[in-house]
PDB file of N, CA and C in Angstrom:
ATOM      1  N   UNK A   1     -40.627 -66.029  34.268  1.00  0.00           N
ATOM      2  CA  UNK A   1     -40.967 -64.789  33.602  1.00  0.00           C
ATOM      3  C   UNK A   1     -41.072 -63.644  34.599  1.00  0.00           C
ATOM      4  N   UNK A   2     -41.635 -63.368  35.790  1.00  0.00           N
ATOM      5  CA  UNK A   2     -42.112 -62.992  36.490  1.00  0.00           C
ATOM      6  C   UNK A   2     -40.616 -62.522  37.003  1.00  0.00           C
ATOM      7  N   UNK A   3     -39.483 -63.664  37.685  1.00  0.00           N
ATOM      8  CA  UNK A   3     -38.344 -62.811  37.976  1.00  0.00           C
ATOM      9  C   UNK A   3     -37.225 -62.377  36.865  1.00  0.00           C
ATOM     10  N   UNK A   4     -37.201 -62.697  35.225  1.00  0.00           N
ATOM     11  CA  UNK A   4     -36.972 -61.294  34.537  1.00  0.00           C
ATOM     12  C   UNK A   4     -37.374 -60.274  34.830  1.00  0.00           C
ATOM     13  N   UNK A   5     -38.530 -60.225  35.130  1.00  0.00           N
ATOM     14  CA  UNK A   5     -39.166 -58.519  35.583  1.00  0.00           C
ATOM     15  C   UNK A   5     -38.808 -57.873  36.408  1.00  0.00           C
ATOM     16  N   UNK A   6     -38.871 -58.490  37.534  1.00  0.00           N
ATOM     17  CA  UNK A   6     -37.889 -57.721  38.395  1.00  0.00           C
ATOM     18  C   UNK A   6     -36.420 -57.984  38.612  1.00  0.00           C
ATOM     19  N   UNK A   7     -35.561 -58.292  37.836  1.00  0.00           N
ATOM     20  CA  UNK A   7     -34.671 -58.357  37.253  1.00  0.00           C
ATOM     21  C   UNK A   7     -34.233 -56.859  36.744  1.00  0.00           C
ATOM     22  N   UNK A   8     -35.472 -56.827  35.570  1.00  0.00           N
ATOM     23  CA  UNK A   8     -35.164 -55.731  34.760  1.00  0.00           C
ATOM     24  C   UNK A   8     -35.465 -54.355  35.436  1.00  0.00           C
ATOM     25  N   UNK A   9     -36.030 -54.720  36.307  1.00  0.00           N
ATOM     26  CA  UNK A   9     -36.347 -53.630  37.133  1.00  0.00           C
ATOM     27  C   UNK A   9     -35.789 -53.086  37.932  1.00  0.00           C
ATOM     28  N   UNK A  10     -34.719 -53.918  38.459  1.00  0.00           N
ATOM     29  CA  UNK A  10     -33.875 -53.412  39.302  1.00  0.00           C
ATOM     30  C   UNK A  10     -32.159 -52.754  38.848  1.00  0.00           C
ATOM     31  N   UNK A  11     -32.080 -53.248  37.850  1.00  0.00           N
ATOM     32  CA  UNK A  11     -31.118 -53.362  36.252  1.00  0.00           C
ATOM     33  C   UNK A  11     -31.451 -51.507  36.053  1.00  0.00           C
ATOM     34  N   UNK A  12     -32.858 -51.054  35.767  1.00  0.00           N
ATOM     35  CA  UNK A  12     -33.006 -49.921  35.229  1.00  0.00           C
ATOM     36  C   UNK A  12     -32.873 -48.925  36.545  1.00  0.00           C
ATOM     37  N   UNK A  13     -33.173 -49.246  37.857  1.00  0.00           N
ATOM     38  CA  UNK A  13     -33.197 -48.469  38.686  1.00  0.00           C
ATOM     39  C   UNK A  13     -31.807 -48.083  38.890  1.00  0.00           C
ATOM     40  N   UNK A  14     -31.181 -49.214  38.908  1.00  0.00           N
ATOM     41  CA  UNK A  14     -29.611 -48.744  38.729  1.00  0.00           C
ATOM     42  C   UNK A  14     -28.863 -48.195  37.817  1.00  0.00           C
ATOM     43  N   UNK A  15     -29.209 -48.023  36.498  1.00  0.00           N
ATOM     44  CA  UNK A  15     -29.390 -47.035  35.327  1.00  0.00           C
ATOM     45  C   UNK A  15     -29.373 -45.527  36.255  1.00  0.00           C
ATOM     46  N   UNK A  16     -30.407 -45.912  36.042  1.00  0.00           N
ATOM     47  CA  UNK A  16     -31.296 -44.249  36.528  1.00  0.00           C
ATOM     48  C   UNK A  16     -30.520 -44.029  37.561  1.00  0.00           C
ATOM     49  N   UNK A  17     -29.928 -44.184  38.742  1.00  0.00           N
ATOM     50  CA  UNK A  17     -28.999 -44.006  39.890  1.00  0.00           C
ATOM     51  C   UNK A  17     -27.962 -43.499  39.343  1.00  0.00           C
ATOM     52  N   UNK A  18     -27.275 -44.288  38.684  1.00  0.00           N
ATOM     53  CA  UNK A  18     -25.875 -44.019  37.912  1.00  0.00           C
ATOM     54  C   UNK A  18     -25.956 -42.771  37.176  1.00  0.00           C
ATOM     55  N   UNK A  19     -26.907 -42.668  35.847  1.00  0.00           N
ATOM     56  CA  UNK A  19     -26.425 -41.778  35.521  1.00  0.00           C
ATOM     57  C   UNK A  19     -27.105 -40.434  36.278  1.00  0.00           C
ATOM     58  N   UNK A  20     -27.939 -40.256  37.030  1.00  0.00           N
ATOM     59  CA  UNK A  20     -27.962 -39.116  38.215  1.00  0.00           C
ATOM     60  C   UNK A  20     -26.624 -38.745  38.850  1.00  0.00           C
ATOM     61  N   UNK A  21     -26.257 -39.401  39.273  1.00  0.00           N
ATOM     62  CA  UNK A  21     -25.425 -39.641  39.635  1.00  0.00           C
ATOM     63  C   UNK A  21     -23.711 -39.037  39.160  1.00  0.00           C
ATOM     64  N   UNK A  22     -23.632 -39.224  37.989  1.00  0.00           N
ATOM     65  CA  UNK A  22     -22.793 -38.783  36.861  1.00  0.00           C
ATOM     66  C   UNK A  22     -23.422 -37.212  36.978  1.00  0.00           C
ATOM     67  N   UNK A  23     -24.286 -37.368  36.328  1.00  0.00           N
ATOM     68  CA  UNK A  23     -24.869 -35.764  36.604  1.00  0.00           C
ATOM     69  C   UNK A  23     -24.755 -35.007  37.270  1.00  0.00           C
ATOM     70  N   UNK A  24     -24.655 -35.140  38.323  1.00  0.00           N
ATOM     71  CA  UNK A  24     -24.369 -34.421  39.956  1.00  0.00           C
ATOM     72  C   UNK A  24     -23.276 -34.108  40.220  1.00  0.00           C
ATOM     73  N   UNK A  25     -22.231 -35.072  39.795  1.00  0.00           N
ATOM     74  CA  UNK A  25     -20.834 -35.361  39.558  1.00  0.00           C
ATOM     75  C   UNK A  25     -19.982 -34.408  38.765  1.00  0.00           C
ATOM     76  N   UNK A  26     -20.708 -34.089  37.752  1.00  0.00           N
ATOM     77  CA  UNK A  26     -20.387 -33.156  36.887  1.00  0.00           C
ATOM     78  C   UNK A  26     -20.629 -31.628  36.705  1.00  0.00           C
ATOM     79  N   UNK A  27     -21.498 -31.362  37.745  1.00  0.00           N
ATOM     80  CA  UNK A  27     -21.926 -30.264  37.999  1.00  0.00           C
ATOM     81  C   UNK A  27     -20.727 -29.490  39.098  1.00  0.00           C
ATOM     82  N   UNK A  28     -19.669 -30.360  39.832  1.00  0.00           N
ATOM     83  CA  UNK A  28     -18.934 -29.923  40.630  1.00  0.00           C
ATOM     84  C   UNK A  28     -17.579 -30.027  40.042  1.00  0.00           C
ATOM     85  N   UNK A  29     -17.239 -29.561  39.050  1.00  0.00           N
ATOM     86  CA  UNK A  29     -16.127 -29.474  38.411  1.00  0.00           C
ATOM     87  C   UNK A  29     -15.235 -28.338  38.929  1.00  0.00           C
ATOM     88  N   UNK A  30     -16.203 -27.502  39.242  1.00  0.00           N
ATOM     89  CA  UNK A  30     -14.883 -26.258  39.833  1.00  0.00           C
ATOM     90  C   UNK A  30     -13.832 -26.652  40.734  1.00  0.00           C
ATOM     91  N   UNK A  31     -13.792 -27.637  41.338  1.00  0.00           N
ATOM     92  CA  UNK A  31     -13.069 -28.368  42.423  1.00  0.00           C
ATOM     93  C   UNK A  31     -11.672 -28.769  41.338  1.00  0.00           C
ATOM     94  N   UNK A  32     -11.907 -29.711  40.536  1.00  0.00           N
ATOM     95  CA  UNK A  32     -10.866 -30.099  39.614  1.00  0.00           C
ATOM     96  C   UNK A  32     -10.020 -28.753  38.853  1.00  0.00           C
ATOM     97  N   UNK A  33     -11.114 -27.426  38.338  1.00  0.00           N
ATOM     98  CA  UNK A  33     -10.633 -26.618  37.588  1.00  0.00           C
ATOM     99  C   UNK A  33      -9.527 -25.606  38.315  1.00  0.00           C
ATOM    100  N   UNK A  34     -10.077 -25.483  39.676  1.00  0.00           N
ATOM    101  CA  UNK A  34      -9.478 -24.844  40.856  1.00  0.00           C
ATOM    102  C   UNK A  34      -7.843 -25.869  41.237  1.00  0.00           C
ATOM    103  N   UNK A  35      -8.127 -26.880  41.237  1.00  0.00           N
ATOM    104  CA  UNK A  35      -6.779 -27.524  41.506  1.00  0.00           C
ATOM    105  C   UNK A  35      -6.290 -27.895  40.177  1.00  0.00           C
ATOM    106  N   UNK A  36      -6.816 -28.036  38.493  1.00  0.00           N
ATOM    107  CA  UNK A  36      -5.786 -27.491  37.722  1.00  0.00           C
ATOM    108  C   UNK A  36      -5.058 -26.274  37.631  1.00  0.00           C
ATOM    109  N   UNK A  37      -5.662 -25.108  38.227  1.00  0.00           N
ATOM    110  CA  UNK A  37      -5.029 -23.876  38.164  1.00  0.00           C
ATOM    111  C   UNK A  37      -4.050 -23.664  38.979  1.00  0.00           C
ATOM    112  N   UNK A  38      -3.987 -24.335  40.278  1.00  0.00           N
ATOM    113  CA  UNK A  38      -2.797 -24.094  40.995  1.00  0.00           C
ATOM    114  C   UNK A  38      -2.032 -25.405  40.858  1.00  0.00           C
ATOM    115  N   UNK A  39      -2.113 -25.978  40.009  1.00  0.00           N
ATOM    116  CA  UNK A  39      -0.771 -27.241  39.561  1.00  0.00           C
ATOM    117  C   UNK A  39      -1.199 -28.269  40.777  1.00  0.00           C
ATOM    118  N   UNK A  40      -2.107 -28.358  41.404  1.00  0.00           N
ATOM    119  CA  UNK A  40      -2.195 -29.529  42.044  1.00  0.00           C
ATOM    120  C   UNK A  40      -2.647 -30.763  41.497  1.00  0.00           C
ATOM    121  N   UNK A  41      -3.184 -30.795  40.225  1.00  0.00           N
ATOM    122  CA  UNK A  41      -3.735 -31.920  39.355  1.00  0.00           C
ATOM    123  C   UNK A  41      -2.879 -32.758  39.107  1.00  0.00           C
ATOM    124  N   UNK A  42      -1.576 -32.078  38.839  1.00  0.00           N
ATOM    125  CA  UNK A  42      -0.530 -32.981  38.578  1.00  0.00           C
ATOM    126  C   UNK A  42       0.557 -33.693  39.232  1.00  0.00           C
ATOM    127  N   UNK A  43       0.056 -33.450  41.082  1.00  0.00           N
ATOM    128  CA  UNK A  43       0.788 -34.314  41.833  1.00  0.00           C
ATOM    129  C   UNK A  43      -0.690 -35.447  42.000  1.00  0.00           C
ATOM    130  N   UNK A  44      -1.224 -35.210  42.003  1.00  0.00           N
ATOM    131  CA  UNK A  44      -2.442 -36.150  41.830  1.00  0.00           C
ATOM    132  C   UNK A  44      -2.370 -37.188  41.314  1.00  0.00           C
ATOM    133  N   UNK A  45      -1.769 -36.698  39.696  1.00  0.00           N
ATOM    134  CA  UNK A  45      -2.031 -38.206  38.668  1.00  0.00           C
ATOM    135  C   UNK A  45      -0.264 -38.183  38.963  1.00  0.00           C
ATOM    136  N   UNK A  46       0.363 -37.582  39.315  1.00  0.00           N
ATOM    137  CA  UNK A  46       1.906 -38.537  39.834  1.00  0.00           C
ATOM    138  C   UNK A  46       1.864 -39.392  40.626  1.00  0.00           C
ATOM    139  N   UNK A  47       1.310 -39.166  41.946  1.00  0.00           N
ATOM    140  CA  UNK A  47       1.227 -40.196  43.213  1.00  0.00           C
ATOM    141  C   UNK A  47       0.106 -41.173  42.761  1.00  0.00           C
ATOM    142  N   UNK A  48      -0.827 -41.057  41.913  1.00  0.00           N
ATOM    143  CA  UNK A  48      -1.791 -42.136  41.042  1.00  0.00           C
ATOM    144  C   UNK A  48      -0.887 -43.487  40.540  1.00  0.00           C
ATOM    145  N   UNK A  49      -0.039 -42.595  39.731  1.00  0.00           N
ATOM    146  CA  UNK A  49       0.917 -43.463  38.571  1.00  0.00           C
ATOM    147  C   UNK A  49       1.613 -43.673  39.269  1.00  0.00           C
ATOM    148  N   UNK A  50       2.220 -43.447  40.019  1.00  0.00           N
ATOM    149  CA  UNK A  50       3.373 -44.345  41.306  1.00  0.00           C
ATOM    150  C   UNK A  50       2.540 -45.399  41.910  1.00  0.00           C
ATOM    151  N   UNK A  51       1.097 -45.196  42.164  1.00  0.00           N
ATOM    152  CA  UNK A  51       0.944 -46.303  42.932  1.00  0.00           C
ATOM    153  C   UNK A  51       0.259 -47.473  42.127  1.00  0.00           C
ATOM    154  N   UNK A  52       0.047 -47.197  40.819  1.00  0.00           N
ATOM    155  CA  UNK A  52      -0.479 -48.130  39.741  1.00  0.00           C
ATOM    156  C   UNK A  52       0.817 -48.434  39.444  1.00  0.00           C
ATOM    157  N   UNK A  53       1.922 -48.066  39.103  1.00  0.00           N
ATOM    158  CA  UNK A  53       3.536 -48.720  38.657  1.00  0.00           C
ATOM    159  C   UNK A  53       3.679 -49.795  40.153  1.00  0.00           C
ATOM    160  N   UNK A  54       3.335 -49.311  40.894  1.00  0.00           N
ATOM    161  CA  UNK A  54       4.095 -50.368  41.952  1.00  0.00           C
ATOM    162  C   UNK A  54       3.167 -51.103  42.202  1.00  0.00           C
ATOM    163  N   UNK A  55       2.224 -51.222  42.022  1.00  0.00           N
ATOM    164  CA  UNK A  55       1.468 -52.365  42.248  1.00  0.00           C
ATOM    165  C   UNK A  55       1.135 -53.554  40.824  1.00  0.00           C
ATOM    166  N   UNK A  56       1.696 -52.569  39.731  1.00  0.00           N
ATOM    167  CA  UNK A  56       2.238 -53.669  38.545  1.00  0.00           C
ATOM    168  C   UNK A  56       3.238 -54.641  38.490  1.00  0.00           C
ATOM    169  N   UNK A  57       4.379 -53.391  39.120  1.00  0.00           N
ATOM    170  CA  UNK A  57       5.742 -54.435  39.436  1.00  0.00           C
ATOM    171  C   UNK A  57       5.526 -55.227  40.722  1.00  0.00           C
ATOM    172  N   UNK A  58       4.971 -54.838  41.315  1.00  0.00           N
ATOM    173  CA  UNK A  58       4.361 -56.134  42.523  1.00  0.00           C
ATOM    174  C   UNK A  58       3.971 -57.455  41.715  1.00  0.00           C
ATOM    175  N   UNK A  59       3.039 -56.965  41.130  1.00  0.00           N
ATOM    176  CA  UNK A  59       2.108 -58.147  40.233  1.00  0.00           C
ATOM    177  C   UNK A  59       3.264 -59.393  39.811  1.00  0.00           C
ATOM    178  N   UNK A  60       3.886 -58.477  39.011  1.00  0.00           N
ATOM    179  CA  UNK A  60       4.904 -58.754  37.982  1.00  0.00           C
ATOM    180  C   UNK A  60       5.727 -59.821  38.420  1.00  0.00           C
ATOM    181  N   UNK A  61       6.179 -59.102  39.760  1.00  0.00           N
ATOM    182  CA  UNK A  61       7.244 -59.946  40.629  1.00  0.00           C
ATOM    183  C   UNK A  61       6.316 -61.388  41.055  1.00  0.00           C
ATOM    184  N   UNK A  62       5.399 -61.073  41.869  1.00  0.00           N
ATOM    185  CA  UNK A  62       4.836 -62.231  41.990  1.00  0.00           C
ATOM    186  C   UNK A  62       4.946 -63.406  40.527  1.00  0.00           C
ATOM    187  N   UNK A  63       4.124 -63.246  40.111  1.00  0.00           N
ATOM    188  CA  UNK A  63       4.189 -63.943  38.935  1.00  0.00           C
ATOM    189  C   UNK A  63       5.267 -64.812  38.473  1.00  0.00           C
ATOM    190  N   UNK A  64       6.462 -64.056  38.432  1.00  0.00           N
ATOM    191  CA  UNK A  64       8.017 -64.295  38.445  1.00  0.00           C
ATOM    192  C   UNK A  64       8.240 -65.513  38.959  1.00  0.00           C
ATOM    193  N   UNK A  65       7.952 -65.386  40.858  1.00  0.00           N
ATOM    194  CA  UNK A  65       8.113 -65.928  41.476  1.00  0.00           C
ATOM    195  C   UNK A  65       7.404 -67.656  41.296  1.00  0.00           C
ATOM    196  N   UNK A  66       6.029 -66.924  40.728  1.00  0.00           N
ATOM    197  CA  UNK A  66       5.033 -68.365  40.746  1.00  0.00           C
ATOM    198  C   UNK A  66       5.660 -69.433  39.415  1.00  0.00           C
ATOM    199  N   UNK A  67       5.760 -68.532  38.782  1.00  0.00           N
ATOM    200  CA  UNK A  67       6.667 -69.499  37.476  1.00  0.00           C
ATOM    201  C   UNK A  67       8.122 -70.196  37.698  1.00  0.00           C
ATOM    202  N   UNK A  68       8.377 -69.737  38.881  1.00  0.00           N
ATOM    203  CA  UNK A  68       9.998 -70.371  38.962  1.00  0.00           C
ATOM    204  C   UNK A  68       9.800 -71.716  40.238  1.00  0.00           C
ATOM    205  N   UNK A  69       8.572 -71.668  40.644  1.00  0.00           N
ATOM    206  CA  UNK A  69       7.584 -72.446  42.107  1.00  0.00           C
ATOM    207  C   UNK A  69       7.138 -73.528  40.750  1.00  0.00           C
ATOM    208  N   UNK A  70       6.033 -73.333  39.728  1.00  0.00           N
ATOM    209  CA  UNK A  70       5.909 -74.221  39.183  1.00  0.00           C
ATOM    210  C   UNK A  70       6.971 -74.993  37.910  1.00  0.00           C
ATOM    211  N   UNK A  71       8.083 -74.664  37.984  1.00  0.00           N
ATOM    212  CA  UNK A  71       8.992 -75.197  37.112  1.00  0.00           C
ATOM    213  C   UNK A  71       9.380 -76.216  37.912  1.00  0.00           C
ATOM    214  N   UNK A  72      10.196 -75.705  39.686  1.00  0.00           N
ATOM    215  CA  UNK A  72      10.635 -76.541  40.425  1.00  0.00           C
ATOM    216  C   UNK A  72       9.653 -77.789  40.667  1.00  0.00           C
ATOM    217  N   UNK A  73       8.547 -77.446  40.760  1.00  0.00           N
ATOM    218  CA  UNK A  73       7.233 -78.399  40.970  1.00  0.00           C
ATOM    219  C   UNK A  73       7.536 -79.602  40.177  1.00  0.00           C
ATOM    220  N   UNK A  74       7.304 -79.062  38.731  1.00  0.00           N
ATOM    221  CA  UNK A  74       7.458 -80.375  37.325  1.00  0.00           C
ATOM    222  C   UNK A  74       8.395 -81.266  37.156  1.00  0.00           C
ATOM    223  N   UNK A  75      10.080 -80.148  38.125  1.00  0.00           N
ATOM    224  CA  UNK A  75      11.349 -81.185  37.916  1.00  0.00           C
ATOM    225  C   UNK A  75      11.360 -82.201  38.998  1.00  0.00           C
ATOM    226  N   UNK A  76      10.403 -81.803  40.116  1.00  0.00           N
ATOM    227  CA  UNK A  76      10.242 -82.864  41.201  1.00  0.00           C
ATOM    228  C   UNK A  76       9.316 -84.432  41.476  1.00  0.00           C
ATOM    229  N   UNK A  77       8.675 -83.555  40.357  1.00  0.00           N
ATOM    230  CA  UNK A  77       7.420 -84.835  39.767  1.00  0.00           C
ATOM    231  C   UNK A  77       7.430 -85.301  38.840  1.00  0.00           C
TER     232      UNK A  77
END
């Protein structure tokens, strides 16, 4: 019983961190509004999405690879 409690206690402190946190976060928006205005937002989420696409087709490939490793596996055994 005793370490639920501080469990929960440490559970809420990290609550309370987070959303401070968020808060603070949000108070500095001019940074984002300033680089939507001069079109820099949108090399941002380009070089984002290039590097989330290639690390999908990475994935992807792997995978590929592991399925054609365990086929050979099954015809050998």
């Amino acid at each position: 019983m005793k370490n639920n409690k501080s469990v929960f206690r440490v559970m809420a402190m990290l609550f309370v961190m987070i959303f401070h946190a968020q808060y603070t976060f949000s108070q500095d928006i001019d940074m984002a509004d300033r680089m939507r205005s001069e079109g820099k937002i949108y090399v941002v989420v380009a070089v984002l999405s290039i590097i989330f696409i290639g690390i999908l087709a990475y994935l992807l490939l792997i995978e590929n690879k592991l399925k054609k490793l365990e086929k050979t596996q099954k015809k050998k055994s």
